[in-house]
C-alpha atoms as a PDB file:
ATOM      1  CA  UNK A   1     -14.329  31.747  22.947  1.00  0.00           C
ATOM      2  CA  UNK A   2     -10.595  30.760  22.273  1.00  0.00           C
ATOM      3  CA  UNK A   3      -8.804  32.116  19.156  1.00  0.00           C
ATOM      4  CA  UNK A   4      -8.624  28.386  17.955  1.00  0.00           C
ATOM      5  CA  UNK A   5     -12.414  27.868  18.277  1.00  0.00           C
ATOM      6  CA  UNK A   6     -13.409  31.492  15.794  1.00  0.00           C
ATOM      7  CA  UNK A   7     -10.579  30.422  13.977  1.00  0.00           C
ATOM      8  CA  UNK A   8     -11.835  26.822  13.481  1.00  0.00           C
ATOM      9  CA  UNK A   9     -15.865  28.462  13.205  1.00  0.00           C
ATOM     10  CA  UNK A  10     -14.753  30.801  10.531  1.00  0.00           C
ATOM     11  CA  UNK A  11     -13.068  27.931   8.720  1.00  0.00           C
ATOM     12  CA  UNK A  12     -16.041  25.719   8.980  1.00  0.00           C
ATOM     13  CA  UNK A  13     -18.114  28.896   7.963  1.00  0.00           C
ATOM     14  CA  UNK A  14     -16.270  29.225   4.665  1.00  0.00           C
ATOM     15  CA  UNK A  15     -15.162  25.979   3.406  1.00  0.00           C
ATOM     16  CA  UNK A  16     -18.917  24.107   5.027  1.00  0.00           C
ATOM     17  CA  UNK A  17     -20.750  24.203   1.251  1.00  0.00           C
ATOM     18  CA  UNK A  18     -17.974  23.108  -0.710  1.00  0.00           C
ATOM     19  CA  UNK A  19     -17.285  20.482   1.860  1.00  0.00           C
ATOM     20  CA  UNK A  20     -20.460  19.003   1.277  1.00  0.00           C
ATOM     21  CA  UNK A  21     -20.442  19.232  -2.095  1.00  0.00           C
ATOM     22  CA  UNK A  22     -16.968  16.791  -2.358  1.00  0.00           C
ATOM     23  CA  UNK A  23     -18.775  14.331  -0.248  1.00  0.00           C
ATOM     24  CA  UNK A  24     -21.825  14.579  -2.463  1.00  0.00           C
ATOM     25  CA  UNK A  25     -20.082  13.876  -5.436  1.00  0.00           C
ATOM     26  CA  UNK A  26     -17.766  11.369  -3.847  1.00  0.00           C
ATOM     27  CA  UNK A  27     -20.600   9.269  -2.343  1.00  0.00           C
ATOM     28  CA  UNK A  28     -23.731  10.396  -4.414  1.00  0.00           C
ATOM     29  CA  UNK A  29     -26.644  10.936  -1.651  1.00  0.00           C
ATOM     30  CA  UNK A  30     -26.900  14.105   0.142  1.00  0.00           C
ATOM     31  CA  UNK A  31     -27.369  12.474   3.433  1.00  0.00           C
ATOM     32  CA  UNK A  32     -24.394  10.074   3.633  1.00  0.00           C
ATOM     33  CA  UNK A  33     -22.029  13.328   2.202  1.00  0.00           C
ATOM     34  CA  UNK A  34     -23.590  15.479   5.552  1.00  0.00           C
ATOM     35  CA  UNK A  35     -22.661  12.452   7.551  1.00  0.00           C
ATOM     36  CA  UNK A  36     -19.685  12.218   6.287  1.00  0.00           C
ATOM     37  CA  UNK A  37     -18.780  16.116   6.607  1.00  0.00           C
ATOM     38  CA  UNK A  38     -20.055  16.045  10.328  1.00  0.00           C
ATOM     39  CA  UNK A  39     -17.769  12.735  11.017  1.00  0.00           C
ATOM     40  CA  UNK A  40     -14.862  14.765   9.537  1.00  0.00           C
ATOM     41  CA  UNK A  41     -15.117  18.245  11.317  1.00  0.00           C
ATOM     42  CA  UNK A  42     -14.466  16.779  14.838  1.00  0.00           C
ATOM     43  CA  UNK A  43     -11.239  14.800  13.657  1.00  0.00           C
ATOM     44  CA  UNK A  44     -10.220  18.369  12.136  1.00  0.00           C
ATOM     45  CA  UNK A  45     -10.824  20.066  15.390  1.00  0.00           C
ATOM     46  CA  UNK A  46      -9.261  18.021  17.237  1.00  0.00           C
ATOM     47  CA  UNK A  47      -6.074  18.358  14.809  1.00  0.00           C
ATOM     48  CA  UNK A  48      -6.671  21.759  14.182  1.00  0.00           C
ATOM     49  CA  UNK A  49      -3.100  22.993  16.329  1.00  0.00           C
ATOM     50  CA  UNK A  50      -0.921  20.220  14.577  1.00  0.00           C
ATOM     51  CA  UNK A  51      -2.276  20.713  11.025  1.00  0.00           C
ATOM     52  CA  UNK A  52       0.005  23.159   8.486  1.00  0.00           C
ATOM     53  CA  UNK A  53      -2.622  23.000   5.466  1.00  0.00           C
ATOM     54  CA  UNK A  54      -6.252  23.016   7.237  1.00  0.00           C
ATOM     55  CA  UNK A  55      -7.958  22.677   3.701  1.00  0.00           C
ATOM     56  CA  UNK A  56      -6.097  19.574   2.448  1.00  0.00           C
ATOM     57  CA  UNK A  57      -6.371  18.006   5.669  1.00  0.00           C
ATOM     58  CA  UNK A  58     -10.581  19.070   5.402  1.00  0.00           C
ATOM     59  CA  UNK A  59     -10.638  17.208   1.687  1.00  0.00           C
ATOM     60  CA  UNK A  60      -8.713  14.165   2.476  1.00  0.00           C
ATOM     61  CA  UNK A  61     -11.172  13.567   5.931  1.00  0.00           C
ATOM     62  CA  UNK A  62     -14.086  14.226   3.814  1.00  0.00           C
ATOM     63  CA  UNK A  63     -13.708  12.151   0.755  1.00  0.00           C
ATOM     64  CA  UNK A  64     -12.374   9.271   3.122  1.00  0.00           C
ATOM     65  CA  UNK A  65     -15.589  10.127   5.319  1.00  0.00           C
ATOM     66  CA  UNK A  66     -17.989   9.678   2.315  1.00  0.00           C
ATOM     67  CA  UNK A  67     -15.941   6.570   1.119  1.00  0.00           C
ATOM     68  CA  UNK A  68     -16.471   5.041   4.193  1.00  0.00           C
ATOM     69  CA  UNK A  69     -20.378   5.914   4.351  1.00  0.00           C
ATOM     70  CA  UNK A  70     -20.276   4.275   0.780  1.00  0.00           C
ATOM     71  CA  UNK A  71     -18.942   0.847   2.481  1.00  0.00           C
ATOM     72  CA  UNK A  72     -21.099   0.459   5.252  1.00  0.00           C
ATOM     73  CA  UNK A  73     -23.468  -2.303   5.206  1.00  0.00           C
ATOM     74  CA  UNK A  74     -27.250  -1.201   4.734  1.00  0.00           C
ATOM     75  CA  UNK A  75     -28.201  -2.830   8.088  1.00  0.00           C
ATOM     76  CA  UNK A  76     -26.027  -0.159   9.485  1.00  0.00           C
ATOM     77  CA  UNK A  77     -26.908   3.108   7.556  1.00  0.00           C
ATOM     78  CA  UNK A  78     -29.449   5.313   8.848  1.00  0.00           C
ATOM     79  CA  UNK A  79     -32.513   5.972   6.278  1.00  0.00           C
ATOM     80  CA  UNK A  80     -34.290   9.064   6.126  1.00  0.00           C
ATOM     81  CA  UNK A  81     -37.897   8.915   5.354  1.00  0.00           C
ATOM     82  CA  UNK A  82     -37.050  12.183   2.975  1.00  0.00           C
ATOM     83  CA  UNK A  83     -35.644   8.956   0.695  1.00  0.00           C
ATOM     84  CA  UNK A  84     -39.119   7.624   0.009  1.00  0.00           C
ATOM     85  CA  UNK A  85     -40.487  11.369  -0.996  1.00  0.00           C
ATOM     86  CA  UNK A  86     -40.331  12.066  -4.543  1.00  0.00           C
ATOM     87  CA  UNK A  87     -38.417  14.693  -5.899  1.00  0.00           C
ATOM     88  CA  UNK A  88     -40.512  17.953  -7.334  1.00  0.00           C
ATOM     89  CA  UNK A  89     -39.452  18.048 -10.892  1.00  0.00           C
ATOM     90  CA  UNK A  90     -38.452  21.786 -12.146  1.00  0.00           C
ATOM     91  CA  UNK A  91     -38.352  22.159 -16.150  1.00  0.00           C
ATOM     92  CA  UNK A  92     -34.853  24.114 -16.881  1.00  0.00           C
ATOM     93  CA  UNK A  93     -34.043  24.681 -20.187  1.00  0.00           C
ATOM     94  CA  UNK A  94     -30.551  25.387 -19.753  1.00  0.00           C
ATOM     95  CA  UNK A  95     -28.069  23.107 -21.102  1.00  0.00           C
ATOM     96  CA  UNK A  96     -25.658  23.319 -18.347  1.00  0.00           C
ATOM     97  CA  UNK A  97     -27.855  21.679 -15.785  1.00  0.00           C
ATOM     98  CA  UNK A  98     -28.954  19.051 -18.530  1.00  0.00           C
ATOM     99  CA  UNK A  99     -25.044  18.101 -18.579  1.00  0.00           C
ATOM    100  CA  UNK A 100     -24.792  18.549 -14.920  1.00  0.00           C
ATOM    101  CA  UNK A 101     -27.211  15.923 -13.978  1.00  0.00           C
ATOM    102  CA  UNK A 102     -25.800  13.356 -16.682  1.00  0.00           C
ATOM    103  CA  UNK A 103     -22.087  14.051 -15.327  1.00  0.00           C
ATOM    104  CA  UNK A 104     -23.615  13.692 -11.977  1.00  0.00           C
ATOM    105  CA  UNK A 105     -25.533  10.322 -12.827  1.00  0.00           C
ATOM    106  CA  UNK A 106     -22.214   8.914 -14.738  1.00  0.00           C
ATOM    107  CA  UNK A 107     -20.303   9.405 -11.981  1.00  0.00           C
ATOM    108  CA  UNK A 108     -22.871   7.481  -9.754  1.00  0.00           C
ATOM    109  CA  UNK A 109     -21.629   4.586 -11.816  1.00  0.00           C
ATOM    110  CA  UNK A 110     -18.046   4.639 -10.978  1.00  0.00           C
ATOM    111  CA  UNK A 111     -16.908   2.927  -8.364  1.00  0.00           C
ATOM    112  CA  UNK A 112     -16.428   5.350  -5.407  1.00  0.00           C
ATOM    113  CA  UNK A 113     -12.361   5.474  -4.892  1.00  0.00           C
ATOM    114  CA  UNK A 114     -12.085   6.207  -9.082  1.00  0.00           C
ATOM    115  CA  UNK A 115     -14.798   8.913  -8.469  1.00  0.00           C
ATOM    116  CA  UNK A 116     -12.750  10.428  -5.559  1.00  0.00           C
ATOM    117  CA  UNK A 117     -10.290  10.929  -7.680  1.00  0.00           C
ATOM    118  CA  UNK A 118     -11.929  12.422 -10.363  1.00  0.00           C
ATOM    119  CA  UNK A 119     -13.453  14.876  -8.001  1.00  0.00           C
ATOM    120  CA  UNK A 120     -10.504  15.536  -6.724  1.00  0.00           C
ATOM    121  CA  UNK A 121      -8.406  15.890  -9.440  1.00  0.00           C
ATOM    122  CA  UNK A 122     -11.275  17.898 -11.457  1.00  0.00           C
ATOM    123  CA  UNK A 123     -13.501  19.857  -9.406  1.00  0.00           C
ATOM    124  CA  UNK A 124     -11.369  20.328  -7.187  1.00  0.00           C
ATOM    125  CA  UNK A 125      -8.434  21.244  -9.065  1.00  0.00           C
ATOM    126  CA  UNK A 126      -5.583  18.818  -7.167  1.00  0.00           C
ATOM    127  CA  UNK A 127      -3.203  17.790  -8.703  1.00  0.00           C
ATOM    128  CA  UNK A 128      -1.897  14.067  -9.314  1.00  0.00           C
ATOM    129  CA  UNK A 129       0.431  14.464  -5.675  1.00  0.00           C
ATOM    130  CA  UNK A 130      -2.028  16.431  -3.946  1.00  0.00           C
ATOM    131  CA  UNK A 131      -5.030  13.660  -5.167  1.00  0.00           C
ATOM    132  CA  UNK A 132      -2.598  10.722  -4.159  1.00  0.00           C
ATOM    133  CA  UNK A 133      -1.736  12.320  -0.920  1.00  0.00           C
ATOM    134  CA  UNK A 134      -5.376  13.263   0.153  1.00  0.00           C
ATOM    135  CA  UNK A 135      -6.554   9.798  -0.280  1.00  0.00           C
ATOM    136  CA  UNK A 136      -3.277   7.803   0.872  1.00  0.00           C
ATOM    137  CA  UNK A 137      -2.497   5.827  -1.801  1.00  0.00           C
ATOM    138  CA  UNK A 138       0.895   5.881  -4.932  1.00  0.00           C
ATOM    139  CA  UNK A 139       0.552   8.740  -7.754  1.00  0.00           C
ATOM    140  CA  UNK A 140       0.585   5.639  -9.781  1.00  0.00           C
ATOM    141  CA  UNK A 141      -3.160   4.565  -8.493  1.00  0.00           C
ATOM    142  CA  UNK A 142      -4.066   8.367  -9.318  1.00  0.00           C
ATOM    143  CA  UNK A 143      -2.523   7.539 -12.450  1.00  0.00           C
ATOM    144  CA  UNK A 144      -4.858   4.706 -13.596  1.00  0.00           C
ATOM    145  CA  UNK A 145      -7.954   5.674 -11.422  1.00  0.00           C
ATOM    146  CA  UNK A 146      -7.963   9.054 -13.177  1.00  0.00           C
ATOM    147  CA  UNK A 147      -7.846   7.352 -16.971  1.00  0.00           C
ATOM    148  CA  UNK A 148     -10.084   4.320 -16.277  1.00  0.00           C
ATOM    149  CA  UNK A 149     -12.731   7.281 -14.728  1.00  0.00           C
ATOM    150  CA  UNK A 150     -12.191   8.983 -17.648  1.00  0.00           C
ATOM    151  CA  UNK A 151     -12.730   6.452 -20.058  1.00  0.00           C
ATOM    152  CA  UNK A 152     -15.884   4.561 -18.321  1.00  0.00           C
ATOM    153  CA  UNK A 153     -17.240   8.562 -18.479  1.00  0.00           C
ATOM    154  CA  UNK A 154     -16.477   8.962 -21.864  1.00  0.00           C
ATOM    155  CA  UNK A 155     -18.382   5.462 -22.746  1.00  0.00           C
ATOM    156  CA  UNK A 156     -21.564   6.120 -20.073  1.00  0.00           C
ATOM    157  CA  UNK A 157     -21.665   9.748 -21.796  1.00  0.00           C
ATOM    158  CA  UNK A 158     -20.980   8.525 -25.264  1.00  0.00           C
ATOM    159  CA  UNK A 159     -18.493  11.652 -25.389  1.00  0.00           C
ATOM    160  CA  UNK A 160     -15.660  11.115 -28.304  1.00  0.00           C
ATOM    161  CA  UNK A 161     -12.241  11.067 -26.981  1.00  0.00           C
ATOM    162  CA  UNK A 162     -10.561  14.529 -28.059  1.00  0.00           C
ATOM    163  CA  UNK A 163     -13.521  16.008 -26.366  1.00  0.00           C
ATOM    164  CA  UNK A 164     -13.524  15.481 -23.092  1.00  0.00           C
END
């Protein structure tokens, strides 16, 4: 095994869960964000020699991965009979995964470039360059993505302004 290959396994070792968990957020099924996280680690592999900042580089092929899965027609998408299945329901009374699942089902709402920002910009701590630059676009679009998110969030979660 070549020194790029463990270096590129150890990568994909480390950085594999919160990979998938961008695309899950950015795209909202857990199937499309694996797709979308396999459909990005060959590009980075391939790359891998050329690349300065392997993580950024990881984001921005991911979250334009799982936007991409979002856009493709349904005749086209793959369905997993898992869909049909419903899920086991598990009473937890903590309020942190009550809040969890409403921010998760708000953000289902958003249209999926304004929740790639938000993800990026929030979860994943980036700031308004490093969001702009991961999905290709002006800071400006970051700009007014980030506060129109906001604001459709705030109304979906009925949340008053100075709070969130």
């Amino acid at each position: 095994m070549s020194d790029r290959e463990a270096e590129f396994r150890e990568f994909v070792a480390a950085r594999m869960e919160s990979l998938r968990g961008l695309a899950y957020l950015t795209c909202g099924d857990w199937q499309l964000a694996e797709d979308a996280v396999l459909a990005a680690l060959p590009k980075l592999y391939a790359k891998w020699n050329r690349i300065d900042n392997h993580d950024a580089y990881a984001r921005t092929a991911v979250v334009r991965a799982a936007i991409d899965e979002t856009r493709r027609p349904w005749w086209r998408r793959e369905r997993s009979h898992s869909d049909a299945l419903p899920e086991r329901a598990e009473p937890d009374s903590t309020q942190a995964v009550h809040d969890r699942l409403q921010t998760r089902a708000a953000l289902r709402q958003l249209p999926p470039r304004q929740r790639a920002v938000l993800v990026l910009r929030f979860l994943e701590g980036l700031s308004v360059e490093q969001t702009a630059a991961a999905l290709g676009c002006p800071q400006g679009t970051v700009k007014v993505y980030t506060a129109r998110g906001l604001a459709t969030l705030r109304q979906i979660l009925e949340v008053p302004y100075a709070t969130f």
